[in-house]
Every structure is written in structure tokens, then in C-alpha cells.
Protein backbone atom coordinates (compact mmCIF):
# COMPACT_ATOMS: atom_id res chain seq x y z
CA UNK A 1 6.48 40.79 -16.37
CA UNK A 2 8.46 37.52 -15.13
CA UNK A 3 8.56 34.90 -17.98
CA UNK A 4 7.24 31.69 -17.24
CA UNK A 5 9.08 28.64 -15.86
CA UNK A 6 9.37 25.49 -18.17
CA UNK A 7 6.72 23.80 -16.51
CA UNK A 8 4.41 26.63 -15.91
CA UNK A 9 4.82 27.21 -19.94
CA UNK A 10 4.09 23.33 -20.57
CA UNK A 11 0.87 23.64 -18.19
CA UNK A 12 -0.54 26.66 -20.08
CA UNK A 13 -0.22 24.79 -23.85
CA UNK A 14 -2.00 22.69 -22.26
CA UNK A 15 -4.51 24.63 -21.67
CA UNK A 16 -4.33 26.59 -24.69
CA UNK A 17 -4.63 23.03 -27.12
CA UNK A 18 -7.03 21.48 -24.86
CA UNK A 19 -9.25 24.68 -25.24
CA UNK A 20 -8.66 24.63 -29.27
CA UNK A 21 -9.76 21.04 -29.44
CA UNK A 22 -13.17 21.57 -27.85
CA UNK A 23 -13.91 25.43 -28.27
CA UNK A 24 -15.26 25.55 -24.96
CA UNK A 25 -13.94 26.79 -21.54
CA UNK A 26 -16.07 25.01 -19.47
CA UNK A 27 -15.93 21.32 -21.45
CA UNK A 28 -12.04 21.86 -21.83
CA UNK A 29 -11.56 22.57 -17.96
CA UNK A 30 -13.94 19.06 -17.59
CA UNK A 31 -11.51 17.68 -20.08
CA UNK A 32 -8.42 18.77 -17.47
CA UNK A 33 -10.71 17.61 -14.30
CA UNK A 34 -10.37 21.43 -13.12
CA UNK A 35 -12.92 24.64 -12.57
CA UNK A 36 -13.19 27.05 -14.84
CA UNK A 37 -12.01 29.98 -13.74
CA UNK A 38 -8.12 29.12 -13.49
CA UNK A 39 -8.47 27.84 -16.52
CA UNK A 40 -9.32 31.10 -18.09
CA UNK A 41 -7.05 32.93 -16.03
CA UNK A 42 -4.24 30.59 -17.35
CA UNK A 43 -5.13 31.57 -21.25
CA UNK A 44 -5.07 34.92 -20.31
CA UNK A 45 -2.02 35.20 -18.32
CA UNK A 46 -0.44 33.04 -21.48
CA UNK A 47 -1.67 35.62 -23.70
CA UNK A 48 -0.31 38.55 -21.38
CA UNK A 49 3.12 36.87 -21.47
CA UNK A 50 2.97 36.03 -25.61
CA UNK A 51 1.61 39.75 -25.99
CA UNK A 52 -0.84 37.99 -28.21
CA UNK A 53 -4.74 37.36 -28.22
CA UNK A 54 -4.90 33.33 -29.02
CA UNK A 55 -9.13 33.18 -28.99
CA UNK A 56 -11.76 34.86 -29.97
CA UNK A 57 -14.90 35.12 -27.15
CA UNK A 58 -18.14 34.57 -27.83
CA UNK A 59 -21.29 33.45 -26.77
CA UNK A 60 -21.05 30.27 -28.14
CA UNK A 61 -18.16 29.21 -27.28
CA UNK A 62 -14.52 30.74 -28.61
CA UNK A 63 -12.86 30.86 -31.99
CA UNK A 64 -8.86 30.92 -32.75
CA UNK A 65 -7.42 33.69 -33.88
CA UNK A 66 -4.72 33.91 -37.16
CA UNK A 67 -2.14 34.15 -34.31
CA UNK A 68 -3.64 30.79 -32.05
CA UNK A 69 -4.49 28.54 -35.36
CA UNK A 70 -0.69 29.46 -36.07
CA UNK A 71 0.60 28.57 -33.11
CA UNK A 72 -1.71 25.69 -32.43
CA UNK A 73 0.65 23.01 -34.07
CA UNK A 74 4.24 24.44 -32.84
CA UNK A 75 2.07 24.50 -28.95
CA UNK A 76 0.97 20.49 -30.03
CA UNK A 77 5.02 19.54 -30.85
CA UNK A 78 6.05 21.24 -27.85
CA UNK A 79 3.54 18.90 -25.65
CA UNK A 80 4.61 15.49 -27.90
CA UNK A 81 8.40 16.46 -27.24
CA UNK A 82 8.06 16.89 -23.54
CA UNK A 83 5.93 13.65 -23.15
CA UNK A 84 8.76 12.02 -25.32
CA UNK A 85 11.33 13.20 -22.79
CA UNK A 86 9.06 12.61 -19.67
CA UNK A 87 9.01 8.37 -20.82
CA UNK A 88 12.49 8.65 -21.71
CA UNK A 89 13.30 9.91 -18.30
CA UNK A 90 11.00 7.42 -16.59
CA UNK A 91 13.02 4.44 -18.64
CA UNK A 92 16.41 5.55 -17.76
CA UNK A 93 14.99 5.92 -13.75
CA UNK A 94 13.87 2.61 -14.01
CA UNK A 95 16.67 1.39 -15.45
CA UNK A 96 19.43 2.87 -13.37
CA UNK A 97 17.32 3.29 -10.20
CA UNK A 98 19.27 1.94 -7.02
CA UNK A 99 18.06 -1.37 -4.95
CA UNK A 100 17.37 -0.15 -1.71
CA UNK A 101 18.68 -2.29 1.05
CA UNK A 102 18.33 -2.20 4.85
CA UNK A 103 20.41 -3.83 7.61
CA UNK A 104 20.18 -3.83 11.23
CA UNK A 105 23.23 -2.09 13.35
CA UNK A 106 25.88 -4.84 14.85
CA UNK A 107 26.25 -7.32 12.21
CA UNK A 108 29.86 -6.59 11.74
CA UNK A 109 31.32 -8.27 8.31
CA UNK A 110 28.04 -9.91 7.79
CA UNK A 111 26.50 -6.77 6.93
CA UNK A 112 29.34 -6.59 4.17
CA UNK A 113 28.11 -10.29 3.05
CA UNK A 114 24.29 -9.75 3.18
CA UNK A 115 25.00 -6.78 0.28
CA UNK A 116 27.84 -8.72 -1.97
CA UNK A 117 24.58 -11.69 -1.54
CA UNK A 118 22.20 -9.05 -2.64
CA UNK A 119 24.25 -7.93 -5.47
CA UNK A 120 25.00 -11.34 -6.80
CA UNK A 121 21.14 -11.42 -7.96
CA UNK A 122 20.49 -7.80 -9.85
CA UNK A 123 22.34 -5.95 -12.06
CA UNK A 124 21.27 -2.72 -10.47
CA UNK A 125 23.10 -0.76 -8.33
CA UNK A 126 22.87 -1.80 -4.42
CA UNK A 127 22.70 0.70 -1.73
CA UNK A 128 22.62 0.00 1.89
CA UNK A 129 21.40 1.98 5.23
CA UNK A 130 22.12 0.70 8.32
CA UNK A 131 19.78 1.79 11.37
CA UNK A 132 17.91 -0.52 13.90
CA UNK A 133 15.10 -2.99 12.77
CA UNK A 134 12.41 -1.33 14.12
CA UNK A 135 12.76 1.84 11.56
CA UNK A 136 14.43 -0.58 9.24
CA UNK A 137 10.31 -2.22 9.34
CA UNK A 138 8.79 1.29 9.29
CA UNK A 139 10.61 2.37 6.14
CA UNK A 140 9.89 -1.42 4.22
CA UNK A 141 6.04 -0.88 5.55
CA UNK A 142 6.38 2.63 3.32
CA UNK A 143 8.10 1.38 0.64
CA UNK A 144 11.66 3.86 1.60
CA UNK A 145 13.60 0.75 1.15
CA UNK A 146 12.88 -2.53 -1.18
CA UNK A 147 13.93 -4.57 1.36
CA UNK A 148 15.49 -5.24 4.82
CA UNK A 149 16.85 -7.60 7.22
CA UNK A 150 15.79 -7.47 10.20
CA UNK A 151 16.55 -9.38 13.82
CA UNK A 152 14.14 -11.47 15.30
CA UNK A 153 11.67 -11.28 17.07
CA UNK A 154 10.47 -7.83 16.32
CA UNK A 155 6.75 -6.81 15.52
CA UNK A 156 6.88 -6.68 11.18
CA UNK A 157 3.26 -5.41 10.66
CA UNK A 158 2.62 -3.79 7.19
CA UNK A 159 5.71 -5.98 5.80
CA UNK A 160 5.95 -9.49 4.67
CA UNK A 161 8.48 -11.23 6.43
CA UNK A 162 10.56 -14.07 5.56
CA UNK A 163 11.56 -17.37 6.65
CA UNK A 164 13.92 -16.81 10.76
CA UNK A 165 17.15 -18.04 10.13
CA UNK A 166 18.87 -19.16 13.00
CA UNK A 167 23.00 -18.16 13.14
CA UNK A 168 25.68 -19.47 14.88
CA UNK A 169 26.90 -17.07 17.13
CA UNK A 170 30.01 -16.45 19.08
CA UNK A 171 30.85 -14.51 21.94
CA UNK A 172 33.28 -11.83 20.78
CA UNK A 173 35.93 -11.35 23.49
CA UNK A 174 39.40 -9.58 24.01
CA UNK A 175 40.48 -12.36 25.56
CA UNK A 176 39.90 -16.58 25.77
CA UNK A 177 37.24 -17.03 28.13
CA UNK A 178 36.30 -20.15 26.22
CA UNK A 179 32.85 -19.07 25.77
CA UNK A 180 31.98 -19.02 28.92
CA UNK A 181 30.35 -15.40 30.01
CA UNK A 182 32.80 -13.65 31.91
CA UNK A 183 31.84 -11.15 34.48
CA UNK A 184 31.27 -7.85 31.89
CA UNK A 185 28.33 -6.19 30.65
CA UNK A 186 27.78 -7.61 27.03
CA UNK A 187 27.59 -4.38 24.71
CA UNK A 188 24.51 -4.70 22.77
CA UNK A 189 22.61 -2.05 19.63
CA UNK A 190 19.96 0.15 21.81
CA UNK A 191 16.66 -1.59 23.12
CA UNK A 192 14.61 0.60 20.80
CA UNK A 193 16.21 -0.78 17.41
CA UNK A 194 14.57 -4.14 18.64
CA UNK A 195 12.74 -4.24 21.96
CA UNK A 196 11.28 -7.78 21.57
CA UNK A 197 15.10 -9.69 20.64
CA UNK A 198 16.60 -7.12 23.25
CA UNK A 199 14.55 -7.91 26.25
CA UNK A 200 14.50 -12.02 24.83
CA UNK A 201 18.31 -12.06 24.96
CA UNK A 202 18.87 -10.28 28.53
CA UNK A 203 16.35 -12.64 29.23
CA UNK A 204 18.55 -15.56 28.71
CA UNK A 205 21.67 -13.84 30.30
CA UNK A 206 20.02 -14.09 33.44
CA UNK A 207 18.52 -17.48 33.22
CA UNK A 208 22.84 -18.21 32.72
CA UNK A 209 23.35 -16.54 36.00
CA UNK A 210 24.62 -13.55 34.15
CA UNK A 211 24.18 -10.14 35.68
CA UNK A 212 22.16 -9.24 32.34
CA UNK A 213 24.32 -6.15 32.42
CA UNK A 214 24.51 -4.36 28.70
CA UNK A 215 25.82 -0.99 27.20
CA UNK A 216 24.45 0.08 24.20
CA UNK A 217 26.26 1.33 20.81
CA UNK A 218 25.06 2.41 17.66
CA UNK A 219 27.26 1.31 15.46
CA UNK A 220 29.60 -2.12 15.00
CA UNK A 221 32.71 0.14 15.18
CA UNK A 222 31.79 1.32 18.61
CA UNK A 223 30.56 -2.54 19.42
CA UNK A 224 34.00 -3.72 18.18
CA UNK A 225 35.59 -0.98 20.24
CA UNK A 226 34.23 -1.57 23.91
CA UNK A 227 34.94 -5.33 23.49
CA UNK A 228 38.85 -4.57 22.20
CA UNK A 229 39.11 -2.46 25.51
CA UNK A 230 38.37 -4.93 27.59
CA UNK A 231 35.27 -3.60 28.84
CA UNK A 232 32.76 -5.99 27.53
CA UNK A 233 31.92 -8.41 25.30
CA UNK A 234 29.34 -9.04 22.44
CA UNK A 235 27.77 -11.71 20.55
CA UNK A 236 29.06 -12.04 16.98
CA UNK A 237 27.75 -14.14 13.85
CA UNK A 238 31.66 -13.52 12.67
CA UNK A 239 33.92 -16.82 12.83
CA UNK A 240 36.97 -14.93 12.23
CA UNK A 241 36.78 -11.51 13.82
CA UNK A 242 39.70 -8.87 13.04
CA UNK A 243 42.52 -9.18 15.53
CA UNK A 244 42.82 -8.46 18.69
CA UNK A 245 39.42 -9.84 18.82
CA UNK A 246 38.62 -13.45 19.29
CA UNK A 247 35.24 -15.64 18.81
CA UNK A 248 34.82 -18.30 21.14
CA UNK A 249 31.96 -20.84 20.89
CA UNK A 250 29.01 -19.50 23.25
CA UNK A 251 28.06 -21.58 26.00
CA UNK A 252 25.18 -21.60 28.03
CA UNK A 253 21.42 -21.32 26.88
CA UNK A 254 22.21 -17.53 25.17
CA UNK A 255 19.18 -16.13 22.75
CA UNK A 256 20.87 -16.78 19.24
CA UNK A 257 21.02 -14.83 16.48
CA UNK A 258 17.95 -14.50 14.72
CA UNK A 259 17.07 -12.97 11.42
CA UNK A 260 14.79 -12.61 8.78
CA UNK A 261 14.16 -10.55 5.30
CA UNK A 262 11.03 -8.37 4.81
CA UNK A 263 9.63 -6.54 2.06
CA UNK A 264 6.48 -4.70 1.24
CA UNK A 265 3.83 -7.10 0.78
CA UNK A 266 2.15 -5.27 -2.39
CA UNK A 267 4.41 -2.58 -3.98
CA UNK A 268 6.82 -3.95 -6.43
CA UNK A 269 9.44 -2.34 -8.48
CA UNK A 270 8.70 -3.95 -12.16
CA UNK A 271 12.52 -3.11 -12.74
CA UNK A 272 13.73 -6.03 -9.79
CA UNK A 273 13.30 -9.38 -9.07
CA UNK A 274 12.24 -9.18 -5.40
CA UNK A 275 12.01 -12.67 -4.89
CA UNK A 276 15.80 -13.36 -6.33
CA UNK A 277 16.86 -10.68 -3.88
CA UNK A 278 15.11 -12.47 -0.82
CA UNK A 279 16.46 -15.65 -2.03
CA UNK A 280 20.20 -14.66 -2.15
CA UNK A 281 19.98 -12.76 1.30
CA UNK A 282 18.21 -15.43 2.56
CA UNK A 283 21.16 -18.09 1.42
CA UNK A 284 23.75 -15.48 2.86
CA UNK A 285 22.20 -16.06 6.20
CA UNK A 286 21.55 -19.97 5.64
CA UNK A 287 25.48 -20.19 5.06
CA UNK A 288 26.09 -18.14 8.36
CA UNK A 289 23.70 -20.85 10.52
């Protein structure tokens, strides 16, 4: 006969001390907010695998045997010790559990900022994802991550969003166009990370007589990349970009770049200061405007 896993075993003293407190299957399986019938089969297939009858059946209800009343207290410890461990456990989780931080592809060095912000404020671990704001919303709204920046606009439903900050941007060139916006396709994170502050800034390409011409990368390496080949350009929130690269004040009526913090707006961690997180992310980006 297979032994019993831990947790099987710690289910079935369960049942076996829940039915010696009442001496009653059916008010002991009300007790455990089950039927009756796996309850019983539980004490039996406990009694199968101890090779030992622990009650006594009878009309009225059921009676320990020598062997059960013996057990009865070791089957009592057992259940103490593993609630014991089960709060320790949950104390060392909460204190050693990881803030959960989202930013949106393209940032560049700010990204690196936003966390080093972000860890300034907790003593907890920090750890990042990167993906676009639209999933970086989806997994705030379901409490994946404890919070996330995210570009504006963008639809936030079933987050609360923070105050838009406004940052100065650059355009990010190979060369010194002087901010003006040369004749190459700006390379851009994919539409679907952010539809609303995609279309908005292609938008405002064209009003600048720019061809509104974009190529999309998923990542700032690959962003960094095109513009260092020549190829295109990008808009950057980084003063001082790694060389080659240059950042020229933007000129023309260009959609900034806009961001914003959101959380969940009821589940809390009692472990972190959410607010103190929001506030130093939020004076990360105030220091980029």
C-alpha cells in the first residue's frame, strides 16, 4: 500500500482529532464544511495505512479505541507543529517576499533609475519586468506586479493611476541633426504595448510634416541599435546617451514623453509601503521633466 504524502497525512489527523472531539461523523464533517462520506473514507483509509482500528462504531455515535485515545495527543502535536511552521513560513514570505515592479520597453537608462528610485524607499528586494504598458496594466489590474509605470495615454481600467508626468525628451540620433527630424523612420516599441501614445505620437509626426514612418523593436537594445546604424532615430528621455549616440533637443510640436505609476486600487501587501514606492518613482520621473 503507498504511504501517505505529508500533507495527505496532516489532512487525515485532521480528520481523525476533529472526529475525537465531537464523536460524530456527520457533526465533525459539518465541523470541516465537508460531506460525510469522504470523511469516513479518510478514517478508514488512515486506519488501513496505521494497520490500526482508531474508533469504535456505533449507533450513537463512535468511541476511541486504547490505540486512538493513545494516539489522540501525539495526532494533536503533530497538527500544533505544522500550524507553527505554516505562520513561520508565512512570516519569513512576508518578510523576504520581492517588490514587484513593472516598466514599459524603451526607456533606456531610465528604466535603470525608476528601480534604484524604487529601491531607495523599501528594504525589500526589487525585481523588475519589462514588457509593454498595456500587459504591464493587465498584470497591476491582477495584482502579478505591485506596481508599474506605464506611458501615457493608455486605457488603466482596474488600476489606480497616478499623477502624468511630463519628460523632456530628445531625439536620439547617430548624427547632429540639431533636433530637427531628419528624413528616417523613427524606431518606436510595437503599437500594441500602447495603442493610444502610439497612434498620439505618429499623430504629431505628421502634423511636423514628417512621413510618420516607424519600425518597431522590442527591446531598448534593439531601439539603441537601429538608431547607431543610421537607420532611424528615436525619442529618448536620456540627456547623455552612450556614445556613438547623441541627444539633440527635439524640435517641432512632437508628442512628449508621458508617464505615470499605477497600482491595484484595493489589494495591498501589509509588508510595503505602496504609497512610498509611488512617491519615489514618481520623483524619479519629476527629476527627468
Amino acid at each position: 500500500m503507498a504511504m501517505m504524502t505529508g500533507v495527505d497525512l496532516l489532512r487525515h489527523l485532521t480528520f481523525f482529532v476533529t472526529v475525537a472531539d465531537v464523536r460524530h461523523f456527520g457533526h465533525a464533517a459539518d465541523d470541516l464544511q465537508m460531506t460525510q462520506p469522504p470523511l469516513s473514507q479518510g478514517i478508514q483509509r488512515l486506519e488501513r495505512q496505521l494497520g490500526l482500528r482508531l474508533f469504535e462504531r456505533g449507533p450513537g455515535g463512535v468511541s476511541l479505541t486504547a490505540a486512538g485515545s493513545e494516539l489522540l495527543p501525539l495526532a494533536r502535536r503533530a497538527l500544533e507543529s505544522a500550524d507553527s511552521w505554516s505562520r513561520a513560513a508565512a512570516e519569513v514570505a512576508r518578510r523576504t517576499q520581492p517588490v514587484l515592479v513593472g516598466v514599459p520597453v524603451g526607456l533606456g537608462a531610465l528604466s535603470a533609475r525608476l528601480v534604484d528610485g524604487i529601491r531607495s524607499a523599501t528594504s525589500l528586494p526589487v525585481v523588475p519586468t519589462t514588457a509593454g504598458s498595456t500587459e504591464l496594466v493587465e498584470r497591476t489590474a491582477t495584482a502579478e506586479l505591485d506596481l508599474a509605470v506605464v506611458r501615457h495615454p493608455l486605457v488603466v481600467d482596474g488600476t489606480q493611476p497616478g499623477e502624468i508626468v511630463t519628460l523632456a525628451t530628445y531625439l536620439l540620433t547617430s548624427g547632429a541633426e540639431g533636433g530637427t527630424l531628419p528624413d528616417l523612420p523613427f524606431v518606436v516599441p510595437p503599437r500594441q504595448h500602447h495603442p493610444p501614445a502610439h497612434d498620439q505620437f505618429v499623430d504629431s509626426l505628421r502634423r511636423t510634416g514628417h512621413s510618420g514612418a516607424t519600425i518597431s523593436a522590442d527591446s531598448s537594445e534593439t531601439i539603441t541599435a537601429w538608431v547607431a546604424a543610421g537607420a532611424a532615430v528615436a525619442v529618448t528621455a536620456d540627456r547623455r546617451p552612450p556614445a556613438p549616440l547623441q541627444a539633440v533637443p527635439l524640435l517641432g510640436d512632437v508628442a512628449p514623453l508621458r508617464l505615470r505609476l499605477v497600482v491595484h486600487p484595493v489589494r495591498r501587501r501589509t509588508d510595503v509601503d505602496l504609497s512610498a514606492l509611488v512617491a519615489a518613482a514618481e520623483a524619479t520621473l519629476r527629476a527627468e521633466a
